[in-house]
PDB file of N, CA and C in Angstrom:
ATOM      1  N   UNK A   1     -29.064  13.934  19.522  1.00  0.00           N
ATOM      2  CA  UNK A   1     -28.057  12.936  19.153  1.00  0.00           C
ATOM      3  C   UNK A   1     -26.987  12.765  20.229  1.00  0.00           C
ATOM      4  N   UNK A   2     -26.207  11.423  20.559  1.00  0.00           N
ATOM      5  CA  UNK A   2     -25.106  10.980  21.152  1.00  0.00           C
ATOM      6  C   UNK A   2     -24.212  11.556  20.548  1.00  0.00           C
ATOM      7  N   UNK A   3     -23.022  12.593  21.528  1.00  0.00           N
ATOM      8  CA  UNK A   3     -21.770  12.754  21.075  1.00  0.00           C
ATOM      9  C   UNK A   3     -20.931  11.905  21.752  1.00  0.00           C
ATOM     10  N   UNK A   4     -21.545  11.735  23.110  1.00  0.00           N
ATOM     11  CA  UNK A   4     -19.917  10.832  23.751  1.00  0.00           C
ATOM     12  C   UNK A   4     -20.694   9.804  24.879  1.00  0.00           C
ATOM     13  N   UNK A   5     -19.614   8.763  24.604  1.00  0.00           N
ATOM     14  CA  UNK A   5     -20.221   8.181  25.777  1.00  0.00           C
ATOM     15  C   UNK A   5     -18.847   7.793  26.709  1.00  0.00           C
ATOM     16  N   UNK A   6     -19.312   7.652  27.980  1.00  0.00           N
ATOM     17  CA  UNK A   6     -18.086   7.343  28.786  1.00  0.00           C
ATOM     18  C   UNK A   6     -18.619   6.405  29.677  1.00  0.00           C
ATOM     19  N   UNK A   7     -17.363   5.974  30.622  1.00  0.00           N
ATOM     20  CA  UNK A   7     -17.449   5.304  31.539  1.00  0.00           C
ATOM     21  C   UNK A   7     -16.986   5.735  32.898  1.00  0.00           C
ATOM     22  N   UNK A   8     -17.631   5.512  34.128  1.00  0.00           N
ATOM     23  CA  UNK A   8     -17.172   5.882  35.367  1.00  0.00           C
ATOM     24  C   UNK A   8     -16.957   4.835  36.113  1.00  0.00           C
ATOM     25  N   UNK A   9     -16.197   4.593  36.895  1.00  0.00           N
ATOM     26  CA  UNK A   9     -15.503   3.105  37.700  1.00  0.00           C
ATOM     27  C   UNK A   9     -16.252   4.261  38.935  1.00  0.00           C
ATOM     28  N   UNK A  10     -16.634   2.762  39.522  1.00  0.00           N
ATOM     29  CA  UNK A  10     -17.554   3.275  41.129  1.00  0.00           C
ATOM     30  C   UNK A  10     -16.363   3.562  42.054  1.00  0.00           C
ATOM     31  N   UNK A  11     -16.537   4.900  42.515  1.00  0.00           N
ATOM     32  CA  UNK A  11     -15.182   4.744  43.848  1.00  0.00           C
ATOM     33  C   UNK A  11     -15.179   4.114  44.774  1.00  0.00           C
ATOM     34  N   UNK A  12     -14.208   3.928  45.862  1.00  0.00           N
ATOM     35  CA  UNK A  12     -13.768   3.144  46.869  1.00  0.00           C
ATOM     36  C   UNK A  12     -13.131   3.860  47.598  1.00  0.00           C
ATOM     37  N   UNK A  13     -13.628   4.723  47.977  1.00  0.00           N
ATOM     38  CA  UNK A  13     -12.805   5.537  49.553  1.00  0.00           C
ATOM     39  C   UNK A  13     -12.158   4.792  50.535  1.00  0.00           C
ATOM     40  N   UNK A  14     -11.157   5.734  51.029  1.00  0.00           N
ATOM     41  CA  UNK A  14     -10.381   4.854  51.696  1.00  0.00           C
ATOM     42  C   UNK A  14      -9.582   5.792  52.443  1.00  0.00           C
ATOM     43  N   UNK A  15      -9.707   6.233  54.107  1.00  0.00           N
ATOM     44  CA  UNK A  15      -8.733   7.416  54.433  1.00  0.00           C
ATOM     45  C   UNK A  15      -9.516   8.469  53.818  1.00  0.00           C
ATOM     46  N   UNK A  16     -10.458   8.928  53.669  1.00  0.00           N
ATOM     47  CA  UNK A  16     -11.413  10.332  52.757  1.00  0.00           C
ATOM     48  C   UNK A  16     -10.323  10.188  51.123  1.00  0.00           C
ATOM     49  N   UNK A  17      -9.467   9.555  50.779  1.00  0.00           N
ATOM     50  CA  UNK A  17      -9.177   9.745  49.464  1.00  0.00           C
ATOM     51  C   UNK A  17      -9.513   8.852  48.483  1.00  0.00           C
ATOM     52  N   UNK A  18     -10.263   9.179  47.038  1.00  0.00           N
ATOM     53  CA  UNK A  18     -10.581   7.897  46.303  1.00  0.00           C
ATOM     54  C   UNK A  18      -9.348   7.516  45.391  1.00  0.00           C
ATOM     55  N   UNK A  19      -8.528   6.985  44.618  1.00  0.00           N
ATOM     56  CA  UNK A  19      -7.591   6.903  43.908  1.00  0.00           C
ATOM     57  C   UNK A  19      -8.030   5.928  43.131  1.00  0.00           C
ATOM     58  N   UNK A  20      -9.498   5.293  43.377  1.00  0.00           N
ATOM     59  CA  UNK A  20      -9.811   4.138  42.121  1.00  0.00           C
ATOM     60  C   UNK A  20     -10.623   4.581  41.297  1.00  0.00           C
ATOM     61  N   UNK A  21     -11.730   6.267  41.000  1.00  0.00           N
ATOM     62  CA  UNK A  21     -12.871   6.459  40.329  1.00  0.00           C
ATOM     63  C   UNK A  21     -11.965   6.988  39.395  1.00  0.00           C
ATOM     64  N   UNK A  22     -12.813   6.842  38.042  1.00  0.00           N
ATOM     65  CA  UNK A  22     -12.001   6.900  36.575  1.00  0.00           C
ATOM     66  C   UNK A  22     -13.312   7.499  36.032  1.00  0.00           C
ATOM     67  N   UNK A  23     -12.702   8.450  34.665  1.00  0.00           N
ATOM     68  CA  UNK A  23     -13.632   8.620  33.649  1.00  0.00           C
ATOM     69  C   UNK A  23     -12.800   8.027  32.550  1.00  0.00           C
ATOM     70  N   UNK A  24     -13.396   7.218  32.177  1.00  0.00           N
ATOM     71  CA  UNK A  24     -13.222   6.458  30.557  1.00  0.00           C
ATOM     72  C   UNK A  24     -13.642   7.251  29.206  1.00  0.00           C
ATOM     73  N   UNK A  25     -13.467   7.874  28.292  1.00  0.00           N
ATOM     74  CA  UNK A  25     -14.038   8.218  27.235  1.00  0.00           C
ATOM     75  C   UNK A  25     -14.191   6.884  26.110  1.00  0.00           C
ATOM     76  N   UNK A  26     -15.234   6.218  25.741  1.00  0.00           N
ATOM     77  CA  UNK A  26     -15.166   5.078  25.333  1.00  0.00           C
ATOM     78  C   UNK A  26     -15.451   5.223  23.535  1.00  0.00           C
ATOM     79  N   UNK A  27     -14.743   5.005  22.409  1.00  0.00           N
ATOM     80  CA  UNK A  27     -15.348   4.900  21.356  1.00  0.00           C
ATOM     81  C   UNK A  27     -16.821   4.396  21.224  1.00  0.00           C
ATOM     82  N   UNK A  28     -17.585   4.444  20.063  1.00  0.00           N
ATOM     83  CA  UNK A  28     -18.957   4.435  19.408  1.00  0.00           C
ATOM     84  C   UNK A  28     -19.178   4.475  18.489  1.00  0.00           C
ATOM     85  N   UNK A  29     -20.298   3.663  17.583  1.00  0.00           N
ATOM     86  CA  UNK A  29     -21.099   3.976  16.859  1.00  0.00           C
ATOM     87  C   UNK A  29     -22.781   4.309  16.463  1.00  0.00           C
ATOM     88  N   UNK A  30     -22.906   5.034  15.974  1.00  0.00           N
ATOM     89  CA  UNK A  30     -24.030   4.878  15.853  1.00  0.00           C
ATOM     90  C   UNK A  30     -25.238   5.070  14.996  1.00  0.00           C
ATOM     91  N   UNK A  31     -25.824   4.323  14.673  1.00  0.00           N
ATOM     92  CA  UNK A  31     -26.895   3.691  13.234  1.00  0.00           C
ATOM     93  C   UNK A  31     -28.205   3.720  13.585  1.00  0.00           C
ATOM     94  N   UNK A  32     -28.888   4.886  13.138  1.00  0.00           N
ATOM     95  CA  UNK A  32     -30.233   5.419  13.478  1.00  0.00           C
ATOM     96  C   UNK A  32     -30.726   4.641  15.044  1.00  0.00           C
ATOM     97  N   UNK A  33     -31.385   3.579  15.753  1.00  0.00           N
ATOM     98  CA  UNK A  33     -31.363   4.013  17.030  1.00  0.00           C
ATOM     99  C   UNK A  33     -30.802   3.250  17.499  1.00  0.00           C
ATOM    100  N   UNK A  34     -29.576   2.358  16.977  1.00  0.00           N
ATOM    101  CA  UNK A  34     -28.745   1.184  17.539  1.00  0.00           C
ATOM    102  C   UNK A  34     -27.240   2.068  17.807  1.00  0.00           C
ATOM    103  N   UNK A  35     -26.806   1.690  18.849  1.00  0.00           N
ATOM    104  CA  UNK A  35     -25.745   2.338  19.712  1.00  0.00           C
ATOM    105  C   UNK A  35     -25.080   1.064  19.767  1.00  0.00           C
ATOM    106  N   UNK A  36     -23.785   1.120  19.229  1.00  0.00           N
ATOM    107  CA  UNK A  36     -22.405   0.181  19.320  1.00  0.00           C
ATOM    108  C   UNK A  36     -21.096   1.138  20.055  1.00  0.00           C
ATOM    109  N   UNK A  37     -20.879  -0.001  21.106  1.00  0.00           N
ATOM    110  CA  UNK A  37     -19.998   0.953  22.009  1.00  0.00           C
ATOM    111  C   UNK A  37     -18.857  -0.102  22.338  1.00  0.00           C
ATOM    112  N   UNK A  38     -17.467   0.392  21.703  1.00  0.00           N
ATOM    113  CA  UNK A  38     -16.419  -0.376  21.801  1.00  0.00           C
ATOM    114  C   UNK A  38     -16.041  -0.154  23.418  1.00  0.00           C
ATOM    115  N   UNK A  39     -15.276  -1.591  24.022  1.00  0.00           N
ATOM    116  CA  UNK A  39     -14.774  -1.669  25.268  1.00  0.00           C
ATOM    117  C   UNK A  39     -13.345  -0.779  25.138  1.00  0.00           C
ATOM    118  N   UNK A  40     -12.692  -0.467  26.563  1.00  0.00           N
ATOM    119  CA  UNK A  40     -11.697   0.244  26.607  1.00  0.00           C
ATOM    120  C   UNK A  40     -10.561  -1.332  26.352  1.00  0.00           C
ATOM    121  N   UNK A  41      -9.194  -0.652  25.810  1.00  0.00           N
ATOM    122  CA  UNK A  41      -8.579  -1.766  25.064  1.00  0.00           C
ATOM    123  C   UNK A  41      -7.871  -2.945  25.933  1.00  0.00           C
ATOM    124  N   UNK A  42      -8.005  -2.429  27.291  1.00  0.00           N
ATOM    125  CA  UNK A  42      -6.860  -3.044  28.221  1.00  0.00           C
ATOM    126  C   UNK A  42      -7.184  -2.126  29.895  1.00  0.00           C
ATOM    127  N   UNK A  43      -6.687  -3.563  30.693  1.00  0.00           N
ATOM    128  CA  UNK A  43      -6.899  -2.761  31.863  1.00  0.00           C
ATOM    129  C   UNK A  43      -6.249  -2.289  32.619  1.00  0.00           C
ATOM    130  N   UNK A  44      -5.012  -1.328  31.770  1.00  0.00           N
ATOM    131  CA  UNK A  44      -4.438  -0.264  32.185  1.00  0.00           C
ATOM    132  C   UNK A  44      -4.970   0.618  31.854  1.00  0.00           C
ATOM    133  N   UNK A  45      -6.325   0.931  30.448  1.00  0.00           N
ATOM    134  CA  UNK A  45      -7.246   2.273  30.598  1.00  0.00           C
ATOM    135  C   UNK A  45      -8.162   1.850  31.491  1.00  0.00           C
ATOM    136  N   UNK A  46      -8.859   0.767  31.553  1.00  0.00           N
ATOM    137  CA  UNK A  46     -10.200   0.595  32.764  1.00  0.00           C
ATOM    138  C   UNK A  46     -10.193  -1.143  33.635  1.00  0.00           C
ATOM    139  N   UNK A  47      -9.763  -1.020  34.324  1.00  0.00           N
ATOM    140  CA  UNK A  47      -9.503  -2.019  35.063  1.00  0.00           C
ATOM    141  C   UNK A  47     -10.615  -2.462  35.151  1.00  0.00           C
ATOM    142  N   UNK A  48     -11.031  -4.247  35.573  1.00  0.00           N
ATOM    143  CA  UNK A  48     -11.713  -5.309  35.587  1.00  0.00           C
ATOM    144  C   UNK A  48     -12.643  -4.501  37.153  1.00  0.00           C
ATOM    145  N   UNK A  49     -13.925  -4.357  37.008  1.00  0.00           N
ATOM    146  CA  UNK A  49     -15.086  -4.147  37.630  1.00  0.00           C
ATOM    147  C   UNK A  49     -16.048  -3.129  36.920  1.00  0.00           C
ATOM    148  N   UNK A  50     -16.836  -2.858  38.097  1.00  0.00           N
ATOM    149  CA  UNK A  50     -18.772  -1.947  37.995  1.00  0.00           C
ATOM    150  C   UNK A  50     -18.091  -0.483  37.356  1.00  0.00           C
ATOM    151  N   UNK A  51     -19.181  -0.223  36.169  1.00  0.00           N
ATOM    152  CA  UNK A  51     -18.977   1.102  35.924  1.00  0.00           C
ATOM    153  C   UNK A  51     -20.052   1.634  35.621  1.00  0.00           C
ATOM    154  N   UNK A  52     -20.290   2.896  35.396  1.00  0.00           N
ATOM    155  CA  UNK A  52     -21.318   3.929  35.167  1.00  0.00           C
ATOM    156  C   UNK A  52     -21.305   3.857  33.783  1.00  0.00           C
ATOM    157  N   UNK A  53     -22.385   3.875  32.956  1.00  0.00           N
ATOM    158  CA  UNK A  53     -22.269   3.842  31.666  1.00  0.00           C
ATOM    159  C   UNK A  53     -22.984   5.267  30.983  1.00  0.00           C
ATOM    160  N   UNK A  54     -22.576   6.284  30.570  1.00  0.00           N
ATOM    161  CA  UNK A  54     -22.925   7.845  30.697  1.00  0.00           C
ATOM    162  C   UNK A  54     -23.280   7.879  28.998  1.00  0.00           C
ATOM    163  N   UNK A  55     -24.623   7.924  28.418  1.00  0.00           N
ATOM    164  CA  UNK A  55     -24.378   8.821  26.915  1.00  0.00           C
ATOM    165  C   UNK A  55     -24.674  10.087  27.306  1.00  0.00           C
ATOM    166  N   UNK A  56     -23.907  10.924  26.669  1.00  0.00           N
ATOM    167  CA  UNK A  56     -23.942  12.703  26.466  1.00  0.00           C
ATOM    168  C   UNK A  56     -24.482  13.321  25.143  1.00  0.00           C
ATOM    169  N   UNK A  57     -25.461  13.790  25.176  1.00  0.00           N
ATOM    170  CA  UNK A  57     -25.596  14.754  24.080  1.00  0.00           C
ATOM    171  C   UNK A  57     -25.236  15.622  23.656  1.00  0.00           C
ATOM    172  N   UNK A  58     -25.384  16.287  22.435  1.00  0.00           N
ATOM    173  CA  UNK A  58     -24.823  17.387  22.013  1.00  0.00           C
ATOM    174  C   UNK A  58     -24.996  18.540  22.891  1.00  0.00           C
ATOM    175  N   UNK A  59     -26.187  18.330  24.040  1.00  0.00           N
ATOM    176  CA  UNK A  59     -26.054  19.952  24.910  1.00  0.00           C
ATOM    177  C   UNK A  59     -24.934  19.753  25.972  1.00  0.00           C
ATOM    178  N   UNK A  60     -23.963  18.872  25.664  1.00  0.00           N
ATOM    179  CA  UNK A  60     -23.621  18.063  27.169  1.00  0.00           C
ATOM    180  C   UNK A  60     -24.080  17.697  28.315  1.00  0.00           C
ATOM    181  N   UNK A  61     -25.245  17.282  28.053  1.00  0.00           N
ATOM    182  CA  UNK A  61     -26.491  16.966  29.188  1.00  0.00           C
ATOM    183  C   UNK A  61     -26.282  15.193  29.046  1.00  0.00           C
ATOM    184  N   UNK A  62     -25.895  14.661  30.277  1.00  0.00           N
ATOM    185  CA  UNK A  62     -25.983  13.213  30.516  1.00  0.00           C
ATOM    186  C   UNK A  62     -27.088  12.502  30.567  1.00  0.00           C
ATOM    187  N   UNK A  63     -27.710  11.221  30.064  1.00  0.00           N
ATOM    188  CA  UNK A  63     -29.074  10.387  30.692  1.00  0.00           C
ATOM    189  C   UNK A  63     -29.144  10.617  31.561  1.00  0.00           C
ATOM    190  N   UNK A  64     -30.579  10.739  31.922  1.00  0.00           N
ATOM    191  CA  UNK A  64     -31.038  10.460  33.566  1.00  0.00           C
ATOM    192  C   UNK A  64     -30.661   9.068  34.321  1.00  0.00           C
ATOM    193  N   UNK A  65     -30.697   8.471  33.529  1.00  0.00           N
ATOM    194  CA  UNK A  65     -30.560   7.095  34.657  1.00  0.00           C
ATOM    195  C   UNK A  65     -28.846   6.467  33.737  1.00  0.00           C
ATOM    196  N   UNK A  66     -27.350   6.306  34.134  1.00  0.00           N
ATOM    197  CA  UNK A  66     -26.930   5.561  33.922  1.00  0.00           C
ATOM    198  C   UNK A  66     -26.659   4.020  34.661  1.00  0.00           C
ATOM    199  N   UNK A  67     -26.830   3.072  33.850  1.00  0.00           N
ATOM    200  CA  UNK A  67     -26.989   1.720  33.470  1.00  0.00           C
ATOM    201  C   UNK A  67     -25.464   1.438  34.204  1.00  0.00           C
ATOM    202  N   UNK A  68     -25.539   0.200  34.974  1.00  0.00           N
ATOM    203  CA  UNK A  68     -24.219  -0.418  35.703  1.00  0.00           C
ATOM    204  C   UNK A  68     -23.665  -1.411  34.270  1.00  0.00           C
ATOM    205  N   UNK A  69     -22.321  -1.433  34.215  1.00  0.00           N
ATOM    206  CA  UNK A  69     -21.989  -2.258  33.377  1.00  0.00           C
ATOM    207  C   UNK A  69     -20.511  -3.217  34.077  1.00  0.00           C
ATOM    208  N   UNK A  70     -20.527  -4.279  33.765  1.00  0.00           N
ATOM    209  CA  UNK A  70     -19.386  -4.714  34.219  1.00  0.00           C
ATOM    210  C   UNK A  70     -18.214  -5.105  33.405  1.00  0.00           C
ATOM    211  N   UNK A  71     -16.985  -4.766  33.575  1.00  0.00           N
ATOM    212  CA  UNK A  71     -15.991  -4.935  32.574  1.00  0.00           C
ATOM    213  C   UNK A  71     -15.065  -5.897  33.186  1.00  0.00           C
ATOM    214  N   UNK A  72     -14.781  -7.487  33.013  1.00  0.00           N
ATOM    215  CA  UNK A  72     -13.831  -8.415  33.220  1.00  0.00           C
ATOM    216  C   UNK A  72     -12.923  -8.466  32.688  1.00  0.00           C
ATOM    217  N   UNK A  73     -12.216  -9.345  33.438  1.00  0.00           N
ATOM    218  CA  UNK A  73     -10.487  -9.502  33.170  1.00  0.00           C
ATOM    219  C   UNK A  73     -10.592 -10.787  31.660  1.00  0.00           C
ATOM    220  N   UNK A  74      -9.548 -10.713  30.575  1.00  0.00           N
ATOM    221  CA  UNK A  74      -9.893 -11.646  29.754  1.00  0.00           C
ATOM    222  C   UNK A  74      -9.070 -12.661  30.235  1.00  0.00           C
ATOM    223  N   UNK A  75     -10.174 -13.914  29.399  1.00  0.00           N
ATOM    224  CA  UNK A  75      -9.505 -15.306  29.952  1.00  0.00           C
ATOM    225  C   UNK A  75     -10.729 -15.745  30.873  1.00  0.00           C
TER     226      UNK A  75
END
């Protein structure tokens, strides 16, 4: 089973320091094998671009492959 899912913003090095990669912890639901995954509320938690889309299981073991997702500015 899914305990958590998160989000990772792709970094952007700059000078060897990144100051843009984020972990998001994102709300969820989930209904035998349908996965509903609320957006973060505003983009002062996850700013407008590419992210890593991570489900975790109960061993805390991540998917093998996370999925690119893109999060826009509203409007």
């Amino acid at each position: 089973p899914i305990t958590r899912v998160a989000l990772m913003r792709l970094g952007s090095a700059t000078h060897a320091c990144d100051g843009d990669q984020r972990y998001v912890s994102v709300p969820f639901t989930q209904n035998g094998a349908t996965l509903t995954v609320t957006a973060p509320p505003d983009a002062t938690i996850a700013p407008p671009g590419f992210y890593m889309l991570w489900l975790i299981d109960g061993d805390n073991l991540p998917c093998k492959l996370a999925p690119f997702v893109r999060i826009s500015s509203p409007g």
